[in-house]
N, C-alpha and C. Protein backbone atom coordinates (compact mmCIF):
# COMPACT_ATOMS: atom_id res chain seq x y z
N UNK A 1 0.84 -1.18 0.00
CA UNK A 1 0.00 0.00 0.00
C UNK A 1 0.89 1.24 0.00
N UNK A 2 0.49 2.06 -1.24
CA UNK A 2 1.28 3.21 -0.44
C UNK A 2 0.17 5.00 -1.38
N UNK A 3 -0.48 5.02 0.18
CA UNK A 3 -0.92 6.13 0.50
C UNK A 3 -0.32 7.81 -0.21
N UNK A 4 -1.29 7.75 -0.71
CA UNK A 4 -1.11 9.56 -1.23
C UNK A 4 -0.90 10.44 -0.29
N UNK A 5 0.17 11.47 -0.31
CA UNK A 5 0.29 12.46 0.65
C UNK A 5 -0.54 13.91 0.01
N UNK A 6 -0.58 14.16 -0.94
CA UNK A 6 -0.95 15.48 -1.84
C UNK A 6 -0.25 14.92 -3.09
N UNK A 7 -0.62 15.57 -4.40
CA UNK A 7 -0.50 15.86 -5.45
C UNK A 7 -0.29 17.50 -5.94
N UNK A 8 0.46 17.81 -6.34
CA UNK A 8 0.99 18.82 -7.05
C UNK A 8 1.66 19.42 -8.11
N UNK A 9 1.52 20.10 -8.97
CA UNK A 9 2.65 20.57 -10.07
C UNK A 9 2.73 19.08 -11.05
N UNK A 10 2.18 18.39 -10.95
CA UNK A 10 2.50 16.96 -11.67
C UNK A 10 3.03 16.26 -11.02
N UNK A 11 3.41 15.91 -10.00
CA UNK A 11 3.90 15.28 -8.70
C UNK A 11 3.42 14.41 -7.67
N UNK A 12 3.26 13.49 -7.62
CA UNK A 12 2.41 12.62 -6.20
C UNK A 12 3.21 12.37 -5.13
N UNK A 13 3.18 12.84 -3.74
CA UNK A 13 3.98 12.59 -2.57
C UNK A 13 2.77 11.62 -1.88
N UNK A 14 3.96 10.54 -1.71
CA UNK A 14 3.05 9.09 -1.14
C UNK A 14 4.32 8.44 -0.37
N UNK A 15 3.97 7.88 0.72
CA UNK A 15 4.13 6.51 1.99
C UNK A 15 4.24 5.08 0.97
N UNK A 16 5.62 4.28 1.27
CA UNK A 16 5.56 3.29 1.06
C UNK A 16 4.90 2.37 2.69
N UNK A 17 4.26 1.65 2.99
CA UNK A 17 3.78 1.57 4.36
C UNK A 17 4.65 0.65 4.87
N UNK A 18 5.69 -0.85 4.30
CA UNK A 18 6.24 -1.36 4.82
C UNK A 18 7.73 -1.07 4.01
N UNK A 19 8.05 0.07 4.87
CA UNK A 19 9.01 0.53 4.81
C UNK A 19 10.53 0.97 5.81
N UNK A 20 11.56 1.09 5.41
CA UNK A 20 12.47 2.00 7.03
C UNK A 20 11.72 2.83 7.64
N UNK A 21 12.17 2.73 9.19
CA UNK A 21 11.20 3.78 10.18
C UNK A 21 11.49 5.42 10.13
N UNK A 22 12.47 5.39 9.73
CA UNK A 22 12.83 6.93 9.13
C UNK A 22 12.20 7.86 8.65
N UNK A 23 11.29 8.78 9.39
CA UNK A 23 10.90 9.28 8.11
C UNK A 23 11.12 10.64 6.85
N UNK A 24 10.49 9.71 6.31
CA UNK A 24 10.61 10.35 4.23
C UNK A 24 9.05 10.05 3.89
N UNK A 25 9.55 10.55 2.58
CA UNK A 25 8.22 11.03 1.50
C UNK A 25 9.20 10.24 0.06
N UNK A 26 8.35 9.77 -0.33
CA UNK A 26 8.54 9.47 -2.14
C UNK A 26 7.77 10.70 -2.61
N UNK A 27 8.24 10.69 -3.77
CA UNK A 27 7.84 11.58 -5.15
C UNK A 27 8.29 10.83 -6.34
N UNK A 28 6.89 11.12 -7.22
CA UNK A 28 7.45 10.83 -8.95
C UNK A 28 6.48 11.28 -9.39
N UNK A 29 6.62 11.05 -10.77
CA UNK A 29 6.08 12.10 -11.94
C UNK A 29 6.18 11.35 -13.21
N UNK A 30 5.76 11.79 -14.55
CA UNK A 30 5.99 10.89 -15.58
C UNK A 30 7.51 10.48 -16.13
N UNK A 31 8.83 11.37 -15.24
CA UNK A 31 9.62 10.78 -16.18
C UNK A 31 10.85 9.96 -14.61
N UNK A 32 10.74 10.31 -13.32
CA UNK A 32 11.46 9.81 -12.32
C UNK A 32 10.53 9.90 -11.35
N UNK A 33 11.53 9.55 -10.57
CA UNK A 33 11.07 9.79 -8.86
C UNK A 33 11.95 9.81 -7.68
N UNK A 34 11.49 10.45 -6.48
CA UNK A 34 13.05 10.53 -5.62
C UNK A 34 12.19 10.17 -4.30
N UNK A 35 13.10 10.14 -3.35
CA UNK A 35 12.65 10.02 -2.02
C UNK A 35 13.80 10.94 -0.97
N UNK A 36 12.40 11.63 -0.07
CA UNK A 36 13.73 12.56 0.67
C UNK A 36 13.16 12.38 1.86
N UNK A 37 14.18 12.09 2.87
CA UNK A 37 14.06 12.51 4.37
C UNK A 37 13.48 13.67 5.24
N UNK A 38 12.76 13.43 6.19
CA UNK A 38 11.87 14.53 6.73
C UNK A 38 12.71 14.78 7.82
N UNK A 39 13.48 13.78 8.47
CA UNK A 39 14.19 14.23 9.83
C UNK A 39 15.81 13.41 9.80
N UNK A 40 16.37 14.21 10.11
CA UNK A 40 16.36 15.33 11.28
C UNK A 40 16.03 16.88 10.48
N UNK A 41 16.75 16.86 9.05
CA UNK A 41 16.24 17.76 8.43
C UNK A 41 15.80 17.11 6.81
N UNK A 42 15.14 18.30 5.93
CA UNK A 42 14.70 17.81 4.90
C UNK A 42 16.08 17.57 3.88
N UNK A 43 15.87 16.05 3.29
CA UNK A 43 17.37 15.53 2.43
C UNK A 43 17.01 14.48 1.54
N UNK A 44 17.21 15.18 0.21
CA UNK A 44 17.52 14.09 -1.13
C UNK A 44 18.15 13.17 -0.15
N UNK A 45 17.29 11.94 -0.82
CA UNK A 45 17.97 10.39 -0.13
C UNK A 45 17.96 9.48 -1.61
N UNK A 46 17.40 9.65 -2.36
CA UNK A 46 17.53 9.29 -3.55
C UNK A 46 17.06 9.70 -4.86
N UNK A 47 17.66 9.89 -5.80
CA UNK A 47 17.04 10.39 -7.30
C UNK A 47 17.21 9.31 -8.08
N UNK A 48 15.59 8.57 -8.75
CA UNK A 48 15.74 8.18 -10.17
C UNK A 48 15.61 9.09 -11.55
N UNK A 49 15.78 10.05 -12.00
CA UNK A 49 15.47 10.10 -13.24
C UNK A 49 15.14 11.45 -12.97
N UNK A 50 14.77 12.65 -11.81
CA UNK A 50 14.08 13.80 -12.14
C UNK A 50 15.55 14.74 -11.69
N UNK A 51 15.40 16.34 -12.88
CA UNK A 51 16.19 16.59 -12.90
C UNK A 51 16.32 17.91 -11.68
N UNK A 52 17.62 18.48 -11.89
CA UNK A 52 17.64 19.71 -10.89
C UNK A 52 16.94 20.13 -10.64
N UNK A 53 16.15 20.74 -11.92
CA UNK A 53 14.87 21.90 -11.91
C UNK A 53 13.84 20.81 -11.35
N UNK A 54 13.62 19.40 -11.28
CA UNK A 54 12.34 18.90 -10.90
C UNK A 54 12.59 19.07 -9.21
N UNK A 55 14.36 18.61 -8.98
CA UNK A 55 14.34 18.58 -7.32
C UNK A 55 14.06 19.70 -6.99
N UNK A 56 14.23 21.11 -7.47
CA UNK A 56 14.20 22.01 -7.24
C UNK A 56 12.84 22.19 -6.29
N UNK A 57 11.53 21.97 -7.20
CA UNK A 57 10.22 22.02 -7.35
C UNK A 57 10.03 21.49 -6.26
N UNK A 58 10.35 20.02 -6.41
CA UNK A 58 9.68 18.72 -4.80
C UNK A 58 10.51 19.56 -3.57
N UNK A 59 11.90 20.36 -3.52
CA UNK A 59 12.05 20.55 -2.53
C UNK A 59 11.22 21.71 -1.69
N UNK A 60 10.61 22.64 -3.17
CA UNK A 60 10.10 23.46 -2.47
C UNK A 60 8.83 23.23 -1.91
N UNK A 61 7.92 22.35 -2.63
CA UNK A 61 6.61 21.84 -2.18
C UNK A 61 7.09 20.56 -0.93
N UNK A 62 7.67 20.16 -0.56
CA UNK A 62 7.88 19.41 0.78
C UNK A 62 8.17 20.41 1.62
N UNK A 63 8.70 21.64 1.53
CA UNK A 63 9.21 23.03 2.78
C UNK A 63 7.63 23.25 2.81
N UNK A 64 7.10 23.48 2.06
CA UNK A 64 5.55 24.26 2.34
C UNK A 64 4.63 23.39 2.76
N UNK A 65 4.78 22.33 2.46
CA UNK A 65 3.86 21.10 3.16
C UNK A 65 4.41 19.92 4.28
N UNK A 66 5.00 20.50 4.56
CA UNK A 66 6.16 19.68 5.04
C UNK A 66 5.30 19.21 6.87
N UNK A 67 4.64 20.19 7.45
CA UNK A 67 3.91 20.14 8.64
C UNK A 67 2.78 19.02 8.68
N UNK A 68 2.19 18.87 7.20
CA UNK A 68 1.18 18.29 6.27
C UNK A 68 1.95 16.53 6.13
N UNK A 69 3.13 16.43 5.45
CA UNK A 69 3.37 15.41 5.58
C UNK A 69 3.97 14.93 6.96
N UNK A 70 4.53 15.54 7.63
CA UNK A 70 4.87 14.69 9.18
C UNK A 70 3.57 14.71 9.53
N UNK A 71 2.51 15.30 9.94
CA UNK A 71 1.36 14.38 10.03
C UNK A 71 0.47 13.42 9.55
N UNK A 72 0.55 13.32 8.30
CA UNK A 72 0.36 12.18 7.71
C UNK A 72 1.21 10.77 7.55
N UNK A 73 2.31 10.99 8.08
CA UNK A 73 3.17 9.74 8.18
C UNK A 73 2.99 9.52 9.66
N UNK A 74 2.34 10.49 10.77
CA UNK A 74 2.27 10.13 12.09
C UNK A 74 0.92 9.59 12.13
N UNK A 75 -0.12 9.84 11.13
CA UNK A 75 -1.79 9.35 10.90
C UNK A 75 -1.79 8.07 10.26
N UNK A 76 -0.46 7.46 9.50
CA UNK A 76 -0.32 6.31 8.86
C UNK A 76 0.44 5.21 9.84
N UNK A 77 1.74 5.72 10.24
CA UNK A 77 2.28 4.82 11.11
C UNK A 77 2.05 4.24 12.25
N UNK A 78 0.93 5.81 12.97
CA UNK A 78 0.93 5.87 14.53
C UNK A 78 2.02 6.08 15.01
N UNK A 79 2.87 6.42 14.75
CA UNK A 79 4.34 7.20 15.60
C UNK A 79 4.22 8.54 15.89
């Protein structure tokens, strides 16, 4: 299962559910996808395929929603 966080700009931020306890956010789009860390601070943890200008984008929409997804990974996990 893995749960939608928001959609944006062409973008889906979603929860893999059996996953590391760490938490992150995935992102992808039609041509990659990345996954970045929420703590201790926000961090590219991996890029397939999207470019500067795309990290650019996900980093700025995870800063602005970012309150949005730590509660939704605390409404999914229960942590």
């Amino acid at each position: 299962m893995s749960p939608t966080v928001f959609q944006e700009n062409g973008f889906r931020f979603f929860f893999f559910s059996r996953e590391e306890p760490r938490m992150h956010v995935h992102v992808n789009c039609g041509h990659g996808e990345a996954k970045y860390w929420m703590e201790p601070d926000i961090e590219l943890a991996k890029n397939y395929g999207l470019t500067s200008k795309d990290l650019y984008i996900v980093r700025q929409l995870i800063e602005v929603h970012a309150d949005a997804i730590r509660n939704a990974w605390q409404k999914h996990f229960g942590s």
